[in-house]
Protein backbone atom coordinates (compact mmCIF):
# COMPACT_ATOMS: atom_id res chain seq x y z
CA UNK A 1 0.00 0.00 0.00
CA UNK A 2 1.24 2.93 -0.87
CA UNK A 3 1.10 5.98 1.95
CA UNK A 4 0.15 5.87 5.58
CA UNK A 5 -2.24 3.72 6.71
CA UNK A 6 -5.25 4.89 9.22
CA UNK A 7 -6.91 3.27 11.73
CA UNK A 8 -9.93 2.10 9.94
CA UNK A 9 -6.97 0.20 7.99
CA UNK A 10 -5.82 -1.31 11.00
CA UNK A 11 -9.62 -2.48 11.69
CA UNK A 12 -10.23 -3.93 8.63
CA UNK A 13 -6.76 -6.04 8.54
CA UNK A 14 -7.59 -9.50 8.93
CA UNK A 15 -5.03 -11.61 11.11
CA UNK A 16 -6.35 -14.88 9.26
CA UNK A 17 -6.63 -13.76 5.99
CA UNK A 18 -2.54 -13.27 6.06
CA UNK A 19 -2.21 -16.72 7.68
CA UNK A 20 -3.85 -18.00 4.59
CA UNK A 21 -1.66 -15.94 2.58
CA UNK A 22 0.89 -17.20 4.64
CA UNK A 23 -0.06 -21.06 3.91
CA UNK A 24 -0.46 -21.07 0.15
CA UNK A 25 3.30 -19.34 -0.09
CA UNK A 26 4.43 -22.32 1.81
CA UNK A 27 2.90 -24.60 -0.59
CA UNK A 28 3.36 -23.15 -3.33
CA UNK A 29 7.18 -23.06 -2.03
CA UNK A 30 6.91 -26.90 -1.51
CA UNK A 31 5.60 -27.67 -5.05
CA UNK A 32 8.66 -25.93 -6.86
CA UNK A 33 10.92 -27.60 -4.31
CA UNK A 34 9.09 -30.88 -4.93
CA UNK A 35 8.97 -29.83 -9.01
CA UNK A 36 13.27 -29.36 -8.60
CA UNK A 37 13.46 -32.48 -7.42
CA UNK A 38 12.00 -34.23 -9.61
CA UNK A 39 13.92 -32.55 -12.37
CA UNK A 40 17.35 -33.60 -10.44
CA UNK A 41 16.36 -37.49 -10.66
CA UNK A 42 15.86 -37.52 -14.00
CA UNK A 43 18.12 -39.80 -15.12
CA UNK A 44 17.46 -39.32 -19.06
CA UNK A 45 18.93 -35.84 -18.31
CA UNK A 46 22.25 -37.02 -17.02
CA UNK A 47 25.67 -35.87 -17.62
CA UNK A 48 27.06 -37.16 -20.90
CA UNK A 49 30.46 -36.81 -22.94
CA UNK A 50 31.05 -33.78 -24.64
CA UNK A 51 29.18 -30.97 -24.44
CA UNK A 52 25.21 -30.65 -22.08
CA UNK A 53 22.74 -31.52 -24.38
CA UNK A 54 20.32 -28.24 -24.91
CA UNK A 55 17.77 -29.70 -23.05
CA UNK A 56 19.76 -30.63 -19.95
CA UNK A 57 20.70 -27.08 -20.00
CA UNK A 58 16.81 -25.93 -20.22
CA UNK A 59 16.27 -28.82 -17.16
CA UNK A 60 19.08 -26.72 -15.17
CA UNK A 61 17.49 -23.53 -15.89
CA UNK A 62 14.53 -24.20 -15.09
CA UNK A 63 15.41 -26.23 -11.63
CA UNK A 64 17.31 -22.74 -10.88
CA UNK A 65 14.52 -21.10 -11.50
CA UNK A 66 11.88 -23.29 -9.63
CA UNK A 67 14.71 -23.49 -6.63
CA UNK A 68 14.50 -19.39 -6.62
CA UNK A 69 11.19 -19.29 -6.66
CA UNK A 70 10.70 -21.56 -4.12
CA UNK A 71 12.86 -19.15 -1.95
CA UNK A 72 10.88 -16.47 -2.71
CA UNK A 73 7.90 -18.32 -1.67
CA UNK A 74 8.95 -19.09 1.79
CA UNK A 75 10.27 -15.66 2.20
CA UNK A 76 6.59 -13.96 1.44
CA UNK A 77 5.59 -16.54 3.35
CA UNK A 78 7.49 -15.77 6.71
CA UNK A 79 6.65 -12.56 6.38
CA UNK A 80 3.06 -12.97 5.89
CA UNK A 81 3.28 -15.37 9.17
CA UNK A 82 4.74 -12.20 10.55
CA UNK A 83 2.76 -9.89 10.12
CA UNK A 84 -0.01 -12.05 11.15
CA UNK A 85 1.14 -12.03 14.10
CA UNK A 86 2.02 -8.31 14.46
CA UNK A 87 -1.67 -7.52 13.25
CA UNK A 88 -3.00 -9.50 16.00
CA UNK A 89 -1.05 -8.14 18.57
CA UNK A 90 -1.93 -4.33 17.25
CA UNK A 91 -5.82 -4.92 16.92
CA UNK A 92 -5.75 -6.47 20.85
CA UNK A 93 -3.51 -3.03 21.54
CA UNK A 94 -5.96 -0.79 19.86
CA UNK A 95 -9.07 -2.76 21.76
CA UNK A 96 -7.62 -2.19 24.75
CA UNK A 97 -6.83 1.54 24.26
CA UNK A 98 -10.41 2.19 23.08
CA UNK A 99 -11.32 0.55 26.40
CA UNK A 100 -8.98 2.58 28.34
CA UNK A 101 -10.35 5.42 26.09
CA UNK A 102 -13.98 5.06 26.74
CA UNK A 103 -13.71 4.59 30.74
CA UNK A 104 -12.08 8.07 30.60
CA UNK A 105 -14.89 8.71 28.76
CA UNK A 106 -12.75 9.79 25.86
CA UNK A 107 -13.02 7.84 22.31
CA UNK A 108 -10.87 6.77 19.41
CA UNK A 109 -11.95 8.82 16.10
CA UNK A 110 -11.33 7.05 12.93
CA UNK A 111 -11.47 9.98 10.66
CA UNK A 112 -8.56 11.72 12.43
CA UNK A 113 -6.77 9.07 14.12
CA UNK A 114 -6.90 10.62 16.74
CA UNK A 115 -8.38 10.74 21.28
CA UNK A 116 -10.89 12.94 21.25
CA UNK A 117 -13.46 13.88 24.15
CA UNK A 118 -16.85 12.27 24.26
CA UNK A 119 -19.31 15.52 23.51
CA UNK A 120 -20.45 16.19 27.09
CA UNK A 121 -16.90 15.32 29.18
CA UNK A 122 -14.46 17.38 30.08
CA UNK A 123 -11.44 17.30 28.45
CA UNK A 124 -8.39 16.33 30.29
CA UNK A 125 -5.63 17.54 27.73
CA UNK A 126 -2.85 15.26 29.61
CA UNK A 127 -4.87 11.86 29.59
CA UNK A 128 -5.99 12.66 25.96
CA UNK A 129 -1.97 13.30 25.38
CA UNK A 130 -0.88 9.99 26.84
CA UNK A 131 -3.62 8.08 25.03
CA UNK A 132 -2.94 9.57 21.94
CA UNK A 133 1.03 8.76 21.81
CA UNK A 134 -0.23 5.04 22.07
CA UNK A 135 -2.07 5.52 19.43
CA UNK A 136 0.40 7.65 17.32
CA UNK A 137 2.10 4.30 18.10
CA UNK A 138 -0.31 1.75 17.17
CA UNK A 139 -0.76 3.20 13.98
CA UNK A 140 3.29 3.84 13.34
CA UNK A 141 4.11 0.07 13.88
CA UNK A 142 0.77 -0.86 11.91
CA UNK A 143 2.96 0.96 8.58
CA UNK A 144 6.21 -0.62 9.77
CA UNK A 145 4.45 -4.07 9.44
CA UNK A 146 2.55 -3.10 5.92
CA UNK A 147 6.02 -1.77 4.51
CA UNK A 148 7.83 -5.10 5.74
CA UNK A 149 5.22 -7.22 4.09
CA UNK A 150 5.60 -4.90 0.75
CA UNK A 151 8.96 -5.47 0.73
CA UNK A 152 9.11 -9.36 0.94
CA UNK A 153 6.72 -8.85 -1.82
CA UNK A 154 8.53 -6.64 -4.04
CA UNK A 155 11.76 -8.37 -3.60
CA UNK A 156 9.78 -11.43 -4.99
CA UNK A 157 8.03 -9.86 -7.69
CA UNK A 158 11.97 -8.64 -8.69
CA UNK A 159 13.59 -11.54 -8.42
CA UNK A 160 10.97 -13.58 -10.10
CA UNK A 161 10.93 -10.55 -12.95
CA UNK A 162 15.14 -11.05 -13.13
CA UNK A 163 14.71 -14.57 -13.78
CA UNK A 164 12.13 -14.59 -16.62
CA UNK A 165 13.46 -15.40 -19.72
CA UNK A 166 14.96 -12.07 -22.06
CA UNK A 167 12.70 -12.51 -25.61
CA UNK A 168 15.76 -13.14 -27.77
CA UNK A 169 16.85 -16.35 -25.48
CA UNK A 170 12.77 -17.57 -25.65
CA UNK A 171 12.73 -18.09 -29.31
């Protein structure tokens, strides 16, 4: 995501929706991995005199390519598992300061992030201050944890765009 993300972001990130995420990199790791393999014990592609027959060489290529991929995999994977875990922890933070918020009769308002007094209370500027560094917080490591997972993804969607094939080679 590009930008800073509010707190109605934070509320509508989904814990087990990036578990799942999490799950179908690890298979989809496992398949390549599995897909290498069974390239490697090939045995009609073995080693031969003189020079690698072309298709060997496509074999090796594309087990580098699978292996890499496979990498990449696991690595969006770990950090979807990741931030699955940090987007727990910050929705049970934010509950609990909206709790905290609402017994000092003070709420959370989504469309300015920010601790603002309930219409008839009186505002107490230094509760509203301490509140409002938490969530100043809250909503600094929820970005942290969105540009980590962008990153495992972009590195991904670079490597897997430095491995494709150039057009001359393809034909």
């Amino acid at each position: 995501m590009n930008g800073k993300l509010r707190l109605s972001d934070v509320d509508r990130w989904d814990p087990e929706a990036l578990r799942q995420v999490a799950r179908a990199s690890h298979l989809r790791a496992e398949a390549a991995e599995s897909a290498a393999q069974g390239l490697a014990n090939l045995s009609v592609f073995g080693r031969a005199d003189g020079p690698p027959a072309a298709s060997a060489q496509a074999i090796a290529e594309t087990r580098d390519r699978l292996t890499a991929l496979a990498a990449e995999a696991h690595e969006v994977g770990a950090a979807a598992d990741i931030a699955a875990g940090g987007v727990e922890g910050l929705k049970d933070r934010l509950a609990a300061l909206r709790q905290r918020a609402s017994s000092q009769q003070l709420r959370i308002d989504e469309d300015s992030d920010g601790v603002v007094p309930e219409p008839t209370s009186p505002v107490d500027r230094a509760t509203v201050a301490v509140l409002q560094a938490e969530l100043d917080a809250i909503v600094a490591e929820a970005n942290r944890i969105d540009q980590a997972l962008a990153a495992a993804i972009d590195a991904a969607d670079h490597s897997r765009r430095q491995l494709a094939l150039p057009a001359a080679e393809a034909g």
